[in-house]
N, C-alpha and C. Protein backbone atom coordinates (compact mmCIF):
# COMPACT_ATOMS: atom_id res chain seq x y z
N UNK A 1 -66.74 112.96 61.76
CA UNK A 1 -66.07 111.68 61.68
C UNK A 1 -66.17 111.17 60.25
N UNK A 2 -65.37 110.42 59.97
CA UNK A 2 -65.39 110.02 57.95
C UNK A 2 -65.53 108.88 58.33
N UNK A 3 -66.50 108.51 57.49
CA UNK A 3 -67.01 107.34 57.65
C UNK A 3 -66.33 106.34 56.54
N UNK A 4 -66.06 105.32 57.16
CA UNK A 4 -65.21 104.07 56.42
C UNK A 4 -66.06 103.46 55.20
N UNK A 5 -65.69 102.93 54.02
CA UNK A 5 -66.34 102.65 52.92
C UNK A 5 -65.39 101.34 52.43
N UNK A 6 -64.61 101.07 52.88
CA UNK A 6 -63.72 99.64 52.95
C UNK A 6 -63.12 99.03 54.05
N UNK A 7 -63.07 98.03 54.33
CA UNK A 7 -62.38 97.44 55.14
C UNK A 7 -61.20 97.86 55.65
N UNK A 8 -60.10 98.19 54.95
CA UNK A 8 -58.55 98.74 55.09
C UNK A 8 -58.89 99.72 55.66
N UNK A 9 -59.70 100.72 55.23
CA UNK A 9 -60.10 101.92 55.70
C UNK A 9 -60.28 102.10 56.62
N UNK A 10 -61.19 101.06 57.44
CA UNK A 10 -61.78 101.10 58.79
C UNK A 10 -60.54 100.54 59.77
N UNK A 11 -60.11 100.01 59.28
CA UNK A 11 -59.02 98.97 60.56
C UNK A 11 -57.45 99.76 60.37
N UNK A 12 -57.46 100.77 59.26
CA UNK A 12 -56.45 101.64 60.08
C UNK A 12 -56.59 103.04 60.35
N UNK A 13 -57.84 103.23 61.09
CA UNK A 13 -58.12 104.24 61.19
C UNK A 13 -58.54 103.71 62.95
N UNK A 14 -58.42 104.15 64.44
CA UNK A 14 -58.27 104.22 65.64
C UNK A 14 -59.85 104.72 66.18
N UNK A 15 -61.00 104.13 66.35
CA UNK A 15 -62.17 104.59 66.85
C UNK A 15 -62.75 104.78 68.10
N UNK A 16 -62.86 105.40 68.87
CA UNK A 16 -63.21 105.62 70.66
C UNK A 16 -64.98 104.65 70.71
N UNK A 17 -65.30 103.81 71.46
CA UNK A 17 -66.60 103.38 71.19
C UNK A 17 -67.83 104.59 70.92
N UNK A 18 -67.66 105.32 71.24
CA UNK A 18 -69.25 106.17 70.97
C UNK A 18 -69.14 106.24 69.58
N UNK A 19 -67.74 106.52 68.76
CA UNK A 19 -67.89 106.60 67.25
C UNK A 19 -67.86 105.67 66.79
N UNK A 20 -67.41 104.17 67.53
CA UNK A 20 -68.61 102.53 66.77
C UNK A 20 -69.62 102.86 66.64
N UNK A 21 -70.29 103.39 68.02
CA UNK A 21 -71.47 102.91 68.00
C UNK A 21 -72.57 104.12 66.76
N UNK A 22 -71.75 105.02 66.51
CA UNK A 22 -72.58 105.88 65.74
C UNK A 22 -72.06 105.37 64.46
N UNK A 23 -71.07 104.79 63.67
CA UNK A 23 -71.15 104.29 62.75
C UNK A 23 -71.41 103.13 62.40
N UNK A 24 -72.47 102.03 63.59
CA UNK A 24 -73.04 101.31 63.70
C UNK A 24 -74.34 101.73 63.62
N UNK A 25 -74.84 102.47 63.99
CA UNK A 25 -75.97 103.51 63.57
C UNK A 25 -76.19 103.73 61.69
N UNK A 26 -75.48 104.27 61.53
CA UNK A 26 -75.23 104.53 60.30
C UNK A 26 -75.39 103.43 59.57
N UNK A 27 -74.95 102.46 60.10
CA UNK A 27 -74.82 101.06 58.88
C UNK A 27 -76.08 100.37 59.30
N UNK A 28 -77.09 100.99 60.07
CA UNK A 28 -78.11 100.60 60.71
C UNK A 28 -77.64 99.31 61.13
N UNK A 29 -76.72 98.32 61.83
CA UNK A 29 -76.05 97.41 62.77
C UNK A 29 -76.46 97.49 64.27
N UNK A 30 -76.17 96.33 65.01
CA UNK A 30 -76.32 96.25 66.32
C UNK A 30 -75.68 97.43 66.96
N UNK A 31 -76.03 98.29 67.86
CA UNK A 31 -75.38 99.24 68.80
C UNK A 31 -74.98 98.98 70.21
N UNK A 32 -75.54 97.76 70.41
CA UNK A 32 -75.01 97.08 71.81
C UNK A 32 -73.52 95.85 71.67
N UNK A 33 -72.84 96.73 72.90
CA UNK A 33 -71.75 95.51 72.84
C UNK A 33 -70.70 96.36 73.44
N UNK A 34 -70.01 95.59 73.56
CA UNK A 34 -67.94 96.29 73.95
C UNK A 34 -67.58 96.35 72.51
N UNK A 35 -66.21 96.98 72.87
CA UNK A 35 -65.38 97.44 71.25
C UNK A 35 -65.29 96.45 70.39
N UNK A 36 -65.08 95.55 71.28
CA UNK A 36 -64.54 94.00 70.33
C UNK A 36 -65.88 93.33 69.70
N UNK A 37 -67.09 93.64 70.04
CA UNK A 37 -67.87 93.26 69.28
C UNK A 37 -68.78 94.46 68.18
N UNK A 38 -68.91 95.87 68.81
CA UNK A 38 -69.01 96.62 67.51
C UNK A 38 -68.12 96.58 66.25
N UNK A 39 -67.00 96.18 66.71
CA UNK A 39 -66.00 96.04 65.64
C UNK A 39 -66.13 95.07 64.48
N UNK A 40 -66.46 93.72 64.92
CA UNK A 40 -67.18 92.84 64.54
C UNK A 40 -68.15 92.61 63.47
N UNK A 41 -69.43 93.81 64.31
CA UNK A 41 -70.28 94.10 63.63
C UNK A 41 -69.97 94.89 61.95
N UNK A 42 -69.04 95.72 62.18
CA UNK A 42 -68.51 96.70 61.42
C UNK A 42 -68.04 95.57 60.08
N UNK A 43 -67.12 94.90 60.60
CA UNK A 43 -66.13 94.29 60.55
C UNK A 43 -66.90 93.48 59.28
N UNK A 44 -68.17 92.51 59.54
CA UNK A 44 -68.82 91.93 58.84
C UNK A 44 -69.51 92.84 57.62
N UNK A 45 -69.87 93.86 58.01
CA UNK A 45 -70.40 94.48 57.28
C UNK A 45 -69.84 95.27 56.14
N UNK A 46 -69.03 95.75 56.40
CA UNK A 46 -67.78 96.17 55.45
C UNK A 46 -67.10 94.97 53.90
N UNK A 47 -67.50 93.90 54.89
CA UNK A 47 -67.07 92.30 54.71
C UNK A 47 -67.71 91.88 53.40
N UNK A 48 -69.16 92.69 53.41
CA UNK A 48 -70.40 92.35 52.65
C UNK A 48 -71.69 91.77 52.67
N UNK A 49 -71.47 91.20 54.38
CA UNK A 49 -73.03 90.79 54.96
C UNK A 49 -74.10 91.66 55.15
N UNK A 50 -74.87 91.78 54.71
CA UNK A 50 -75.91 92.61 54.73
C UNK A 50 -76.48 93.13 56.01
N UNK A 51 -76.48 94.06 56.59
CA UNK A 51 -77.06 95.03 57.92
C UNK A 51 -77.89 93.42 58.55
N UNK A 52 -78.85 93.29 57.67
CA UNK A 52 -79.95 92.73 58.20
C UNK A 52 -79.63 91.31 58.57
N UNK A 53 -78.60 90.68 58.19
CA UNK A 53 -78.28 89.14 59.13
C UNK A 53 -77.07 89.75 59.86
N UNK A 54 -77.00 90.87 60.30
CA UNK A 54 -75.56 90.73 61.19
C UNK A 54 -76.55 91.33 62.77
N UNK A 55 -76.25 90.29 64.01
CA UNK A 55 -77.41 90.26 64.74
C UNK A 55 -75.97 90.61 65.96
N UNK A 56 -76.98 90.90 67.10
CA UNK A 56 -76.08 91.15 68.13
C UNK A 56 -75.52 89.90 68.67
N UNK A 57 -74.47 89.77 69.20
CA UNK A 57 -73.65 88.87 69.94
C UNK A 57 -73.61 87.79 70.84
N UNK A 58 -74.42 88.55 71.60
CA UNK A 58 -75.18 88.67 72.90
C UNK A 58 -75.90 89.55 73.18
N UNK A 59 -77.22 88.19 73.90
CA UNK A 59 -78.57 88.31 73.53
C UNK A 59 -78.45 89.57 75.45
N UNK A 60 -79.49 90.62 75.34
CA UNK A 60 -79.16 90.97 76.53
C UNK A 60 -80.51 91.27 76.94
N UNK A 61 -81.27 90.16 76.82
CA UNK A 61 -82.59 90.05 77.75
C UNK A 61 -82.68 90.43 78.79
N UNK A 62 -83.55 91.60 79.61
CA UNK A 62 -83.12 92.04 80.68
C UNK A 62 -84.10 91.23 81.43
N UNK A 63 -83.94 90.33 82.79
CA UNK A 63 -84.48 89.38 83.55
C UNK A 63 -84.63 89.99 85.18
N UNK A 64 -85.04 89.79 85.95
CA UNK A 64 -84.73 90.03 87.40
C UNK A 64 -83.85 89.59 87.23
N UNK A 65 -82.88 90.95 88.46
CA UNK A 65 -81.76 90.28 88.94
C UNK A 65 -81.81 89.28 90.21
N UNK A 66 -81.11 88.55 90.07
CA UNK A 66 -81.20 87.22 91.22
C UNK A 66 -80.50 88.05 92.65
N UNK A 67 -81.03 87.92 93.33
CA UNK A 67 -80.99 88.25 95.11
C UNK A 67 -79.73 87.46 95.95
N UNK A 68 -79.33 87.63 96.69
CA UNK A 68 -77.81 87.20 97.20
C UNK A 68 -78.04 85.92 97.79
N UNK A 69 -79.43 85.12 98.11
CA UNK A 69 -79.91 84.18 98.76
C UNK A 69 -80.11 83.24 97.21
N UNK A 70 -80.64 84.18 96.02
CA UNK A 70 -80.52 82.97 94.89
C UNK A 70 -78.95 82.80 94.52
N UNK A 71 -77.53 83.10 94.80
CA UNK A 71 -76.51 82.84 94.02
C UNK A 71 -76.05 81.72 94.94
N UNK A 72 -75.53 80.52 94.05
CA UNK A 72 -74.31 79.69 94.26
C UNK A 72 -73.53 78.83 93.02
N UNK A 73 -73.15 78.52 93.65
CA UNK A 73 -71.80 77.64 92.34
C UNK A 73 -72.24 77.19 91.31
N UNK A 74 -74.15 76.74 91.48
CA UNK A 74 -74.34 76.02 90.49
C UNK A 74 -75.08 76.83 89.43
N UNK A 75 -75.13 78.34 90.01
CA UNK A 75 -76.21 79.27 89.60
C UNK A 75 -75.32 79.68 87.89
N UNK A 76 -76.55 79.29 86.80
CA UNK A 76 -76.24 79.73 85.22
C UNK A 76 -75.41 81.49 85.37
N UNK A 77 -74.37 81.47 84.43
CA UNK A 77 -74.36 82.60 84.30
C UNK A 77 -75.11 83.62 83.32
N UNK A 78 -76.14 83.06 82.74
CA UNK A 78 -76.95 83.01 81.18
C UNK A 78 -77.91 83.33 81.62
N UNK A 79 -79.17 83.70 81.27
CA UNK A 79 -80.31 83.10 81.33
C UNK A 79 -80.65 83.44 82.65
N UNK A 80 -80.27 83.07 83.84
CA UNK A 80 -80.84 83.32 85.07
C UNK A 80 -81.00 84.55 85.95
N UNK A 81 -80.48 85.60 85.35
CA UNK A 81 -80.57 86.68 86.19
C UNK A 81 -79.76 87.25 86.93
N UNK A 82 -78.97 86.45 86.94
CA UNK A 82 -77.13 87.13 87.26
C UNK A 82 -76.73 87.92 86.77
N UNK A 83 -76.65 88.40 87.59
CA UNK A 83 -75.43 89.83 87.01
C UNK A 83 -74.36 89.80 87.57
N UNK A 84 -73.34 91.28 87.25
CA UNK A 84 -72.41 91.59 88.67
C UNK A 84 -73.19 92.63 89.37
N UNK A 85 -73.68 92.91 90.00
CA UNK A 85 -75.14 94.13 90.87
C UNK A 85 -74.07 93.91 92.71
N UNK A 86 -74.61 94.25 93.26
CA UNK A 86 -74.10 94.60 94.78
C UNK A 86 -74.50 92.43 95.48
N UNK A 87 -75.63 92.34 95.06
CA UNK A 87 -75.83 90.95 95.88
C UNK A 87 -74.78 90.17 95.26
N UNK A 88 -74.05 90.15 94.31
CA UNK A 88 -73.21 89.27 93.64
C UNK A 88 -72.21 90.23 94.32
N UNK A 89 -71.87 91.02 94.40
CA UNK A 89 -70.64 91.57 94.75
C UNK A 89 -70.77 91.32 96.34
N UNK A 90 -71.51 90.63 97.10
CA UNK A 90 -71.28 90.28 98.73
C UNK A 90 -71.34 89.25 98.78
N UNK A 91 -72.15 88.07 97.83
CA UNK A 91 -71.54 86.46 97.39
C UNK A 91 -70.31 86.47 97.46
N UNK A 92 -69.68 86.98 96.59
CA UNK A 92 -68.18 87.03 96.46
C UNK A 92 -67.20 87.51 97.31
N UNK A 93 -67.65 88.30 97.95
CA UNK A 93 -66.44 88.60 99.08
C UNK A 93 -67.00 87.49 100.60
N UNK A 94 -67.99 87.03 100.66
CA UNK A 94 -68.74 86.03 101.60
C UNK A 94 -67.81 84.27 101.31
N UNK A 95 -67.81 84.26 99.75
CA UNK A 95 -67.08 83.42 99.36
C UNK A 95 -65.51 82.92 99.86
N UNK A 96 -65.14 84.31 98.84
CA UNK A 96 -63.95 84.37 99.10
C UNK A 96 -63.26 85.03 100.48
N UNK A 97 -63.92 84.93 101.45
CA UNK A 97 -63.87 85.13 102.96
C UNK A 97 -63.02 86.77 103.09
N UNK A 98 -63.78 87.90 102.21
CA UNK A 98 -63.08 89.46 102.19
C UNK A 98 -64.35 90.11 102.79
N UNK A 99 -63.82 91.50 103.13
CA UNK A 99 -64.42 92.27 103.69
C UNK A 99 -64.88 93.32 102.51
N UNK A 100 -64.40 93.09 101.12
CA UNK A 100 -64.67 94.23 100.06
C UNK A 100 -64.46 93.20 98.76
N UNK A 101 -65.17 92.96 98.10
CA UNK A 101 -64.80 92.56 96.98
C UNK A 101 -65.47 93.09 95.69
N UNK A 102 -64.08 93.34 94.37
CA UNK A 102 -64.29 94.04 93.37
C UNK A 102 -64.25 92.98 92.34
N UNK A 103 -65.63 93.02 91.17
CA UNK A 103 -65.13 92.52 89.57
C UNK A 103 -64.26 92.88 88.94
N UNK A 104 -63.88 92.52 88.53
CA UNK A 104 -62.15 92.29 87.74
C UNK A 104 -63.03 91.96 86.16
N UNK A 105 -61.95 92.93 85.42
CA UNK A 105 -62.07 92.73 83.89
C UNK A 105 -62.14 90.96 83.44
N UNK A 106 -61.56 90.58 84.24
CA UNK A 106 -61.62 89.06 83.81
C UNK A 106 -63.23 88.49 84.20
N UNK A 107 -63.25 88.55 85.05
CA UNK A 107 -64.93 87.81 85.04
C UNK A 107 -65.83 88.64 83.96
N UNK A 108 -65.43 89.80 83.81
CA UNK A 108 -66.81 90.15 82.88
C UNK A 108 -65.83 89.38 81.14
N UNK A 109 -64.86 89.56 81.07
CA UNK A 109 -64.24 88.62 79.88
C UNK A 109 -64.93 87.42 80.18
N UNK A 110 -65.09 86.57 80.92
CA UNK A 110 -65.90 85.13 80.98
C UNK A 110 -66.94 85.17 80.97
N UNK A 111 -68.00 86.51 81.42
CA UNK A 111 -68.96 85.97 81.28
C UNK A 111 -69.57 86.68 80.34
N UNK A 112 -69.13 87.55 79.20
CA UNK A 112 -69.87 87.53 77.98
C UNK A 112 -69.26 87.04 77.01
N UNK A 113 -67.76 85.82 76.97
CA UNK A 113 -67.50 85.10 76.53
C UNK A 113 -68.58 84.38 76.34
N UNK A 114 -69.10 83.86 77.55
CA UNK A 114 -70.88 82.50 77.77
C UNK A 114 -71.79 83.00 77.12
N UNK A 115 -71.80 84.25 77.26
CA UNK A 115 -73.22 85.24 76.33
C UNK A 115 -72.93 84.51 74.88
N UNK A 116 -71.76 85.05 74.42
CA UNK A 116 -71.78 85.50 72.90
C UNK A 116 -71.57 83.55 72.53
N UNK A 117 -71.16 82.91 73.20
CA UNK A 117 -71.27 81.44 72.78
C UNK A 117 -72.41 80.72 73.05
N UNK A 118 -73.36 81.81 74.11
CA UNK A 118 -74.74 80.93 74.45
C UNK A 118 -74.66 79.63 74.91
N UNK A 119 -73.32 79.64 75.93
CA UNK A 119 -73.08 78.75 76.90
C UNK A 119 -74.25 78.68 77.86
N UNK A 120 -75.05 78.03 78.23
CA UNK A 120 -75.95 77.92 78.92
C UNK A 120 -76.06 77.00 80.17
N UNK A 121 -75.06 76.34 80.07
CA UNK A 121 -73.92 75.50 81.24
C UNK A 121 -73.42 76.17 81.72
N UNK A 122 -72.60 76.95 81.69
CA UNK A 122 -71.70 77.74 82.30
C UNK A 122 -72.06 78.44 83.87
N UNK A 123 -71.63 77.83 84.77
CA UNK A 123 -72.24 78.62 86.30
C UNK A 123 -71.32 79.39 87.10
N UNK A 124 -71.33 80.03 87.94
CA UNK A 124 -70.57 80.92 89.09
C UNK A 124 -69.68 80.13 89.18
N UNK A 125 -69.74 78.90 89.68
CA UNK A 125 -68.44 78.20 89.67
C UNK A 125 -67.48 78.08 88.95
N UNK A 126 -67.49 77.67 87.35
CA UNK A 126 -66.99 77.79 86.37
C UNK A 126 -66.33 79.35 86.36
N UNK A 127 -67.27 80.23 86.66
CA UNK A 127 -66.28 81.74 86.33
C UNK A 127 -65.24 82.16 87.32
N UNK A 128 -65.59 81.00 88.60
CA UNK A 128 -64.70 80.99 89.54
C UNK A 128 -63.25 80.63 89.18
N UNK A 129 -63.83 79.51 88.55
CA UNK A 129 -62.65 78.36 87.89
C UNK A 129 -61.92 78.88 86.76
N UNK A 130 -62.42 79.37 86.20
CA UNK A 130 -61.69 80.13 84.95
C UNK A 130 -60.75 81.66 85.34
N UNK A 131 -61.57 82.21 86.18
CA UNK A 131 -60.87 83.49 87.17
C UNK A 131 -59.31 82.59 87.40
N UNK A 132 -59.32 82.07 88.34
CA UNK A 132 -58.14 81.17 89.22
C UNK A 132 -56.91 80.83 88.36
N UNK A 133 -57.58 80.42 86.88
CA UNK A 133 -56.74 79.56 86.24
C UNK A 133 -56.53 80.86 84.36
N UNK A 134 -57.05 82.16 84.99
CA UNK A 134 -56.44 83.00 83.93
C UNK A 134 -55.23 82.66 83.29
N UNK A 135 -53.90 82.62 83.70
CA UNK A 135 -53.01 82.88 83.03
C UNK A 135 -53.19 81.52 82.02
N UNK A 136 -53.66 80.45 82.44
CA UNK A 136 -53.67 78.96 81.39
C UNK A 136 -54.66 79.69 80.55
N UNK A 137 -55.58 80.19 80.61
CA UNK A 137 -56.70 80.09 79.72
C UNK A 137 -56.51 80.68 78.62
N UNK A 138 -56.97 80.67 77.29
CA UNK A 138 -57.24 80.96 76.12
C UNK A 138 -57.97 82.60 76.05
N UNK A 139 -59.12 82.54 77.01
CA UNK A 139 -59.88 83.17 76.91
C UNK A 139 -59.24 84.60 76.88
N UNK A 140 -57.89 85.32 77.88
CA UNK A 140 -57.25 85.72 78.43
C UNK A 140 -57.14 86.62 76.95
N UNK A 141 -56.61 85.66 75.26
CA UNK A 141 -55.64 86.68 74.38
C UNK A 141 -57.53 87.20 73.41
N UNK A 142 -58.32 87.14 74.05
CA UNK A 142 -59.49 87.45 73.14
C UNK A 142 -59.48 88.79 72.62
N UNK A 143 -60.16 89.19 71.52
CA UNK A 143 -60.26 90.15 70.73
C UNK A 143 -60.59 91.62 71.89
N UNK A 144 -61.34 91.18 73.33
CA UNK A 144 -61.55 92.20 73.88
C UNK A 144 -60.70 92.44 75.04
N UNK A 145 -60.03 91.22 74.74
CA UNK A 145 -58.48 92.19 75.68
C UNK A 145 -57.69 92.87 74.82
N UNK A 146 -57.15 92.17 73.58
CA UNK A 146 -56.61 92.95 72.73
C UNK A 146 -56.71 94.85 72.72
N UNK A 147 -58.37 95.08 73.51
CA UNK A 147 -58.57 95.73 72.73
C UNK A 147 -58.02 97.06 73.85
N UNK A 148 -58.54 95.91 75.10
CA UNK A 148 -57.97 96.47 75.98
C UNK A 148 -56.48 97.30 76.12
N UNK A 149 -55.85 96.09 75.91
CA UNK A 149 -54.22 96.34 75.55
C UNK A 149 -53.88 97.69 74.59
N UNK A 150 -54.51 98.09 74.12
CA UNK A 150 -54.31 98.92 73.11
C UNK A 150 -55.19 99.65 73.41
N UNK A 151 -56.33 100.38 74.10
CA UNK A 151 -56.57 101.13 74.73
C UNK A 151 -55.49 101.79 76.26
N UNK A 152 -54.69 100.91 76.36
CA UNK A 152 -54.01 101.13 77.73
C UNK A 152 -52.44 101.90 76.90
N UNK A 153 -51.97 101.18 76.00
CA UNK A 153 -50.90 101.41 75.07
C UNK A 153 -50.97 103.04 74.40
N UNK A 154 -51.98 103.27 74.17
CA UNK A 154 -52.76 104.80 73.67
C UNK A 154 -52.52 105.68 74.92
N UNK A 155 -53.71 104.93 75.89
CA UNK A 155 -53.38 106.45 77.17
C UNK A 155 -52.20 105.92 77.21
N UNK A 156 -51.13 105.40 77.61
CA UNK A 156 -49.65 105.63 78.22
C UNK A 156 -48.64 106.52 77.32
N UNK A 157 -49.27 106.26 75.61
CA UNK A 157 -48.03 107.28 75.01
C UNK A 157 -48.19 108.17 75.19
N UNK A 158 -49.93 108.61 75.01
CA UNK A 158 -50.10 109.81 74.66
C UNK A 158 -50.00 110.92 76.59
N UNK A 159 -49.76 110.26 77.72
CA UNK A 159 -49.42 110.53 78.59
C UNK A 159 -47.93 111.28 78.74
N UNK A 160 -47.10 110.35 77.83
CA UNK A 160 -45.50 110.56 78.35
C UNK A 160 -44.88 111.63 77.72
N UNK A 161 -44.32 112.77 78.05
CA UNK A 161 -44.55 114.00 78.09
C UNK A 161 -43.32 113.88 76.52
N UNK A 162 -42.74 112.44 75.74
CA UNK A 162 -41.61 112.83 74.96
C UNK A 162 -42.31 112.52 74.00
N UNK A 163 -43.21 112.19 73.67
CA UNK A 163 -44.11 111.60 72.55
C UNK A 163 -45.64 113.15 72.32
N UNK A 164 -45.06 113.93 73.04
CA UNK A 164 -45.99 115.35 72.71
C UNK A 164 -45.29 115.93 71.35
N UNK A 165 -43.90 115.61 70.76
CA UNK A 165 -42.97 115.95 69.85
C UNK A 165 -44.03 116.00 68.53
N UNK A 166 -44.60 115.10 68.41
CA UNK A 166 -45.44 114.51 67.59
C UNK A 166 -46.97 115.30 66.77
N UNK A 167 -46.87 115.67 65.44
CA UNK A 167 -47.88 115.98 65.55
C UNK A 167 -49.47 115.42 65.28
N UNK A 168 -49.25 114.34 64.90
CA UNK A 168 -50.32 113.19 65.04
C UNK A 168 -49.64 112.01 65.38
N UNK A 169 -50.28 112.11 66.84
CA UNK A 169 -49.57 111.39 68.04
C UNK A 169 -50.89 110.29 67.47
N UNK A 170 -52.04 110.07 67.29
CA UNK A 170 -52.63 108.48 66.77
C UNK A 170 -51.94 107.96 65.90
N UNK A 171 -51.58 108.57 64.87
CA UNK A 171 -51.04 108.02 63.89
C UNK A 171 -49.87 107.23 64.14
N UNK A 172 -49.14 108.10 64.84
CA UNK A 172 -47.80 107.77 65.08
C UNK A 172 -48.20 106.43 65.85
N UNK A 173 -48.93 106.22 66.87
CA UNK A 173 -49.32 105.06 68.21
C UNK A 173 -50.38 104.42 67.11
N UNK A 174 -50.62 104.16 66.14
CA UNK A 174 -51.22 103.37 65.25
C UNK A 174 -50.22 102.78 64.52
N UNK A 175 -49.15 103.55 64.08
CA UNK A 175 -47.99 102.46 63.26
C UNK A 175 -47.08 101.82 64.30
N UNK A 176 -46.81 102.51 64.94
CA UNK A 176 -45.61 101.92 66.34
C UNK A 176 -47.02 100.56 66.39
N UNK A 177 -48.25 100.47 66.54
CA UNK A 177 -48.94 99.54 67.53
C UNK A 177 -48.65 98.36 66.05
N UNK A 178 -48.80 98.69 64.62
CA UNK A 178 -49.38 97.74 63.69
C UNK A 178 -47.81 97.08 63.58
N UNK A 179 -46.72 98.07 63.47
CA UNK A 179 -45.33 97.34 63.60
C UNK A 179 -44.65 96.44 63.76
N UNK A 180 -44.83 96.31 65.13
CA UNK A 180 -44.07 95.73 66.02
C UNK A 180 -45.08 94.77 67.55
N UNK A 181 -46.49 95.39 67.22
CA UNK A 181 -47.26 94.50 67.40
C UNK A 181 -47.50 94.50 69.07
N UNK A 182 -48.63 94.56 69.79
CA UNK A 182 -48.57 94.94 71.47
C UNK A 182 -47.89 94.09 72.27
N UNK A 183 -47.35 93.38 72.16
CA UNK A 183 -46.71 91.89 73.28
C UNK A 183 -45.55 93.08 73.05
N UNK A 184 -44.75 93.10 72.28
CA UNK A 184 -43.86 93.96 72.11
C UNK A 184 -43.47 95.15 72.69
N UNK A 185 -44.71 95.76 72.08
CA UNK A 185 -44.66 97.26 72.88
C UNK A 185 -44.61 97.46 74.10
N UNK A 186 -45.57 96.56 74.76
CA UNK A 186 -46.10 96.40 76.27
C UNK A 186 -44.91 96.34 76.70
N UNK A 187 -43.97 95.79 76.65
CA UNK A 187 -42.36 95.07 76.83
C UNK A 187 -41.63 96.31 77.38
N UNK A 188 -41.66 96.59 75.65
CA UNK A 188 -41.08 98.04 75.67
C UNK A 188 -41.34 99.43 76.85
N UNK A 189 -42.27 99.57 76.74
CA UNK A 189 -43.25 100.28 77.77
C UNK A 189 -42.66 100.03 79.03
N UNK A 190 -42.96 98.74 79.67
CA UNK A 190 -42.14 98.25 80.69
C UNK A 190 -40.77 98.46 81.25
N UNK A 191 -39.94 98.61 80.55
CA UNK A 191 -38.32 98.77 79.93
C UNK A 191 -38.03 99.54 80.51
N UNK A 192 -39.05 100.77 79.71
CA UNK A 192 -38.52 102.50 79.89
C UNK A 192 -39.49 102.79 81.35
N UNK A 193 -40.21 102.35 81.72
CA UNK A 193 -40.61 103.12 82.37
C UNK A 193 -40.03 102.97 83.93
């Protein structure tokens, strides 16, 4: 892997997380996080902040996890021992009156949104409330959906059997993405398929 030595360098060049996290290694940087925050890390560092004040995001103190008899509405999502684990996953379908219930990319978007802001208010309820009211929310265009979006944009080209033409198919799904920009593409995508 070639390791980035400028900024430009790094942000047009397409990284899978294990090669953040090893050139987070390298820059001796935080190694914990999703893409959107190794990137970050990178991101600063490249920037000119020194290894040693660029700190992790979110703090990931490991606590007991809280038992299906400690969760309710008012329960911190921070700090207290919450997770998403199986007793939170039968809160929630108990809740929401189901026989199976799955976490959704969106609650874990809210709740290390609370991490990395060290929301310490923030309770089950609230992630309830913010779940419900996704499409209003802000939270929705964050750097780690983005990143999402463009992890999803990648597997679909490199899936579609007319874009094999190509002989550096990243490259190519790196300028099509910097172009014309993912709201776009996604569109596009949609269109044809």
């Amino acid at each position: 892997m070639k390791i980035p030595h400028t900024l430009s360098g790094f942000t047009q060049t397409y990284y899978y997380k294990t090669e953040l996290i090893e050139l987070c290694r390298q820059y001796k940087l935080p190694t914990s996080g999703t893409k959107a925050e190794l990137n970050s890390y990178i991101t600063k560092y490249l920037k000119g902040i020194p290894s040693s004040q660029i700190k992790t995001i979110r703090n990931n103190r490991k606590r007991h996890s809280l038992q299906y008899s400690e969760i309710n509405l008012d329960t911190k999502l921070i700090n207290s021992g919450f997770c998403f684990n199986n007793a939170a996953r039968q809160w929630f379908a108990d809740y929401f009156g189901v026989k199976k219930f799955s976490f959704s990319k969106k609650m874990a978007i809210i709740k290390r949104k609370a991490e990395a802001e060290h929301d310490e208010k923030a309770t089950v309820g609230d992630l309830i409330r913010q779940m419900q009211n996704w499409d209003q929310n802000k939270t929705a265009s964050s750097a780690e959906e983005n990143t999402y979006q463009w992890n999803n944009f990648v597997r679909a080209f490199f899936s579609d059997p007319t874009t094999q033409q190509y002989n550096q198919q990243l490259k190519v799904v790196s300028l099509l993405w910097k172009k014309y920009g993912c709201l776009r593409i996604i569109k596009f995508i949609v269109m044809i398929c």
